[in-house]
Protein backbone atom coordinates (compact mmCIF):
# COMPACT_ATOMS: atom_id res chain seq x y z
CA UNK A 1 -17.16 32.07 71.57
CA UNK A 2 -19.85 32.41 68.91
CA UNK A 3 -19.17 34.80 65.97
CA UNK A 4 -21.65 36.79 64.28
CA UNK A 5 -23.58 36.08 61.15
CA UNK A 6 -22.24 37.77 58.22
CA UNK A 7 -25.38 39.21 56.51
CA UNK A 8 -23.61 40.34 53.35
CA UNK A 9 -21.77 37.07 52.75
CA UNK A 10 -25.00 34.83 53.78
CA UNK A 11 -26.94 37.27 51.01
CA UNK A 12 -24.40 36.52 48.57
CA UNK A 13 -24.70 32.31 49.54
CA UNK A 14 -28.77 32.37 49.61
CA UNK A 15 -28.39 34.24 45.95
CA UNK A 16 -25.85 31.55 44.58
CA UNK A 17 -28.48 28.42 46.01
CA UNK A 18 -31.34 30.77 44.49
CA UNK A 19 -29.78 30.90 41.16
CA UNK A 20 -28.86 27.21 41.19
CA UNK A 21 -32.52 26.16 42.45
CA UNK A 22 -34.03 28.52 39.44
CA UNK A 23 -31.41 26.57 37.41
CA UNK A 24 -32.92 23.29 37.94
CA UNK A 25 -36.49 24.11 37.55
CA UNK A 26 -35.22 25.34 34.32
CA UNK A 27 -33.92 22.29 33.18
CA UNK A 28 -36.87 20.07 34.22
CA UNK A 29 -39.24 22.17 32.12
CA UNK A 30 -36.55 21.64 28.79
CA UNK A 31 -38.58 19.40 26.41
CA UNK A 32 -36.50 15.96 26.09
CA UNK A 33 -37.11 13.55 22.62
CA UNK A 34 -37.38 10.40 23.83
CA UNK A 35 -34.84 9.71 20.97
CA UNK A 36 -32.18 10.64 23.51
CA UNK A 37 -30.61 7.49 24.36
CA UNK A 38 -27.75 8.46 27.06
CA UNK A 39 -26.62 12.66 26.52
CA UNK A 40 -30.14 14.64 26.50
CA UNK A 41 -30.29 18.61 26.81
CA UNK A 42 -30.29 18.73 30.57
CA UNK A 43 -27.71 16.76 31.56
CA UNK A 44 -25.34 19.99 31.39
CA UNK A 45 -27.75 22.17 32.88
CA UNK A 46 -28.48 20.01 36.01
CA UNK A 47 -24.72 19.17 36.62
CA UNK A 48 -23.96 23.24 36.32
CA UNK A 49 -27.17 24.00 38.39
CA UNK A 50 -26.42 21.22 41.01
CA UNK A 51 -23.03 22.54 41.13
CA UNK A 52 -24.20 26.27 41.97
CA UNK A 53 -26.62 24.73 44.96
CA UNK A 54 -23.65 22.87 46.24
CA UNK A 55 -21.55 25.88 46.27
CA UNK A 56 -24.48 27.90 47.63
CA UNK A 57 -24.55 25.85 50.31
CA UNK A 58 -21.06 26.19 51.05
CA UNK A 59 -21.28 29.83 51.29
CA UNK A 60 -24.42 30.02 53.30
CA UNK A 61 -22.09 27.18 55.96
CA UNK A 62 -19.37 29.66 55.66
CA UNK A 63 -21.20 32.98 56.24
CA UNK A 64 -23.32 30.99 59.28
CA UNK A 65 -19.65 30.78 60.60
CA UNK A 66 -18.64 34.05 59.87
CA UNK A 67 -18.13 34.77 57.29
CA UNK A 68 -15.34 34.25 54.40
CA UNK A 69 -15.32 37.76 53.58
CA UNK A 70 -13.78 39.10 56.74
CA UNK A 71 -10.62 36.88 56.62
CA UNK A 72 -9.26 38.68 53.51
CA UNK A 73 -6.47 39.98 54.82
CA UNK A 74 -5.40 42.97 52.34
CA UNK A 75 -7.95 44.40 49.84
CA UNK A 76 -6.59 46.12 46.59
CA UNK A 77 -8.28 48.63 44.97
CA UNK A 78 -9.04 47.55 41.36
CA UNK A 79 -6.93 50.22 39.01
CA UNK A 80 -8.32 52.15 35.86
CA UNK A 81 -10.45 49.71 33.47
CA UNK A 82 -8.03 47.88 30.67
CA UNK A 83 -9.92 49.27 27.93
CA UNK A 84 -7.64 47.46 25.11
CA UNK A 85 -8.50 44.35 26.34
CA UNK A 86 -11.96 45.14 26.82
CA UNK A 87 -12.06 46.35 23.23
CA UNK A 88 -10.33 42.83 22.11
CA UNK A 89 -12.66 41.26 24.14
CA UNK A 90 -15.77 42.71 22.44
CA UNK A 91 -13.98 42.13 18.87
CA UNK A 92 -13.85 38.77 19.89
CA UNK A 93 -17.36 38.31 20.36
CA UNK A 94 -18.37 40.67 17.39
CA UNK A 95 -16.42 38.76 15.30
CA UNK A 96 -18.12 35.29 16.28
CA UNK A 97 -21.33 36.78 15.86
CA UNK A 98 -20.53 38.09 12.38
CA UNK A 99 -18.44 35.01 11.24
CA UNK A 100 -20.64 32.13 12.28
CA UNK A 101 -23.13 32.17 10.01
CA UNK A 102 -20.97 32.33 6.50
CA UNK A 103 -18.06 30.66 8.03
CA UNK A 104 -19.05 28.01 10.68
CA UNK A 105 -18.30 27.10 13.90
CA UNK A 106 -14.57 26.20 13.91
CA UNK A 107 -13.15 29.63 11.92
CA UNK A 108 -15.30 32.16 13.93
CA UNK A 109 -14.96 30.73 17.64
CA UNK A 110 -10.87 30.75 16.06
CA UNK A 111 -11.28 34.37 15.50
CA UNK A 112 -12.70 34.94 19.13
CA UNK A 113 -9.86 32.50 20.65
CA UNK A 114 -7.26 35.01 18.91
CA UNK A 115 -8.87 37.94 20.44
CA UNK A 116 -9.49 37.00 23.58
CA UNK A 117 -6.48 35.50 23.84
CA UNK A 118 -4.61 38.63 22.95
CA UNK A 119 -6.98 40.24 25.58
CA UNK A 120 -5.52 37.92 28.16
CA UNK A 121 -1.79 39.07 27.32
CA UNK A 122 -0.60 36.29 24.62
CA UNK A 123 2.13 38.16 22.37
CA UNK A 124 2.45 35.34 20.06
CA UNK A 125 -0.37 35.73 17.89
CA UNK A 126 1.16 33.41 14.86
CA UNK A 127 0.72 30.36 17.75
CA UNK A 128 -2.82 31.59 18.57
CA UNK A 129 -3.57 31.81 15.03
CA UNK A 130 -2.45 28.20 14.33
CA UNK A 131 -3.73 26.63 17.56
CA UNK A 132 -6.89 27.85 17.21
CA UNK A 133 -8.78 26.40 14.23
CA UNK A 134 -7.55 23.03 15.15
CA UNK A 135 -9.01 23.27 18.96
CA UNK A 136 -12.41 24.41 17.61
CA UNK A 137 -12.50 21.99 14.92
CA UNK A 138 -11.61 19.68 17.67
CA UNK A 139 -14.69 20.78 19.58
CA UNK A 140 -17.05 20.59 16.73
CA UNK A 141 -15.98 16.98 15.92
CA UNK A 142 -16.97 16.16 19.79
CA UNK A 143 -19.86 18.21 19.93
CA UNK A 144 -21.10 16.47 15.67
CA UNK A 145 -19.57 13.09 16.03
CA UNK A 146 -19.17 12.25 20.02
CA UNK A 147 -22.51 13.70 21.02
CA UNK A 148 -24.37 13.78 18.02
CA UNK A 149 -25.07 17.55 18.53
CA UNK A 150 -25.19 18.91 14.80
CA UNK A 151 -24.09 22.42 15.33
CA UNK A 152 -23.74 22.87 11.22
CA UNK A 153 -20.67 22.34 9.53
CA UNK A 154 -19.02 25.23 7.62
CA UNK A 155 -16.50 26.06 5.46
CA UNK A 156 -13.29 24.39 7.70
CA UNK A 157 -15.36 21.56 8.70
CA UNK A 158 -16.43 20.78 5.34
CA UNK A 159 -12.82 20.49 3.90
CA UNK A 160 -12.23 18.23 6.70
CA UNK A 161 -14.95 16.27 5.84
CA UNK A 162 -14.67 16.10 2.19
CA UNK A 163 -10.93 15.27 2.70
CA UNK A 164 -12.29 12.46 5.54
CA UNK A 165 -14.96 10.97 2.82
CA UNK A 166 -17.57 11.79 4.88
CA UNK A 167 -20.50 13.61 3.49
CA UNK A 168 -21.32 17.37 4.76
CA UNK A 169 -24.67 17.27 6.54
């Protein structure tokens, strides 16, 4: 017995291979130094754009079959918009937009780990508060001193450094 083609889900799978195939031409026209010995600028965008053709080819298998979105047994209807967490959500991001450039990196993605994270549900904001610089300053050492990405170091990441002995580029 053959099923039927589902047209929606194979338009949803042809859309995520389209995306991931625009993703890749993308990332062959990104100008590479030749000073790059092993990490350039496309590696991450061809392993995320390779990833999205992969999975676009799973759904377009899938909805040649079928269909995935017919086996759903029980649909919920989404209830009213949380708008508290979308407000946290978009303090979150306001705030790393304002705080990057006088702070750094490390203290304004902290301030948008808080919020979001409070978005999300967390109640203990002391923990979040705490946790977070020292995850984002974690993140800036790999992204300054593992990849040799310079993202800027500011005012957190220079106390680090100057405690380190390391000079502050």
């Amino acid at each position: 017995m053959r099923r039927s083609v589902s047209r929606a889900d194979l338009g949803a799978g042809l859309f995520v291979v389209a995306l991931g195939a625009l993703g890749l031409w993308q990332a062959a026209v990104i100008p590479a130094s030749p000073l790059y010995a092993q990490v350039g600028p496309t590696v991450v965008p061809i392993l995320v754009s390779g990833a999205m053709l992969l999975l676009g080819a799973a759904l377009v298998a899938a909805a040649l079959r079928g269909g995935w979105s017919q086996g759903i047994a029980e649909v919920q209807e989404a209830g009213p918009p949380n708008w508290r967490a979308l407000g946290l959500m978009a303090a979150g991001l306001g705030a790393n937009l304002l705080l990057i450039g006088p702070l750094g990196f490390s203290l304004a993605a902290a301030a948008q780990f808080v919020l979001v994270s409070a978005a999300f549900g967390s109640r203990s904001l002391l923990r979040d508060a705490v946790l977070a610089p020292v995850l984002c300053l974690a993140v800036w050492f790999l992204f300054v001193q593992a990849l040799g990405v310079n993202i800027g170091a500011g005012v957190l990441e220079g106390a680090v450094l100057t405690l380190l002995g390391q000079e502050v580029p």
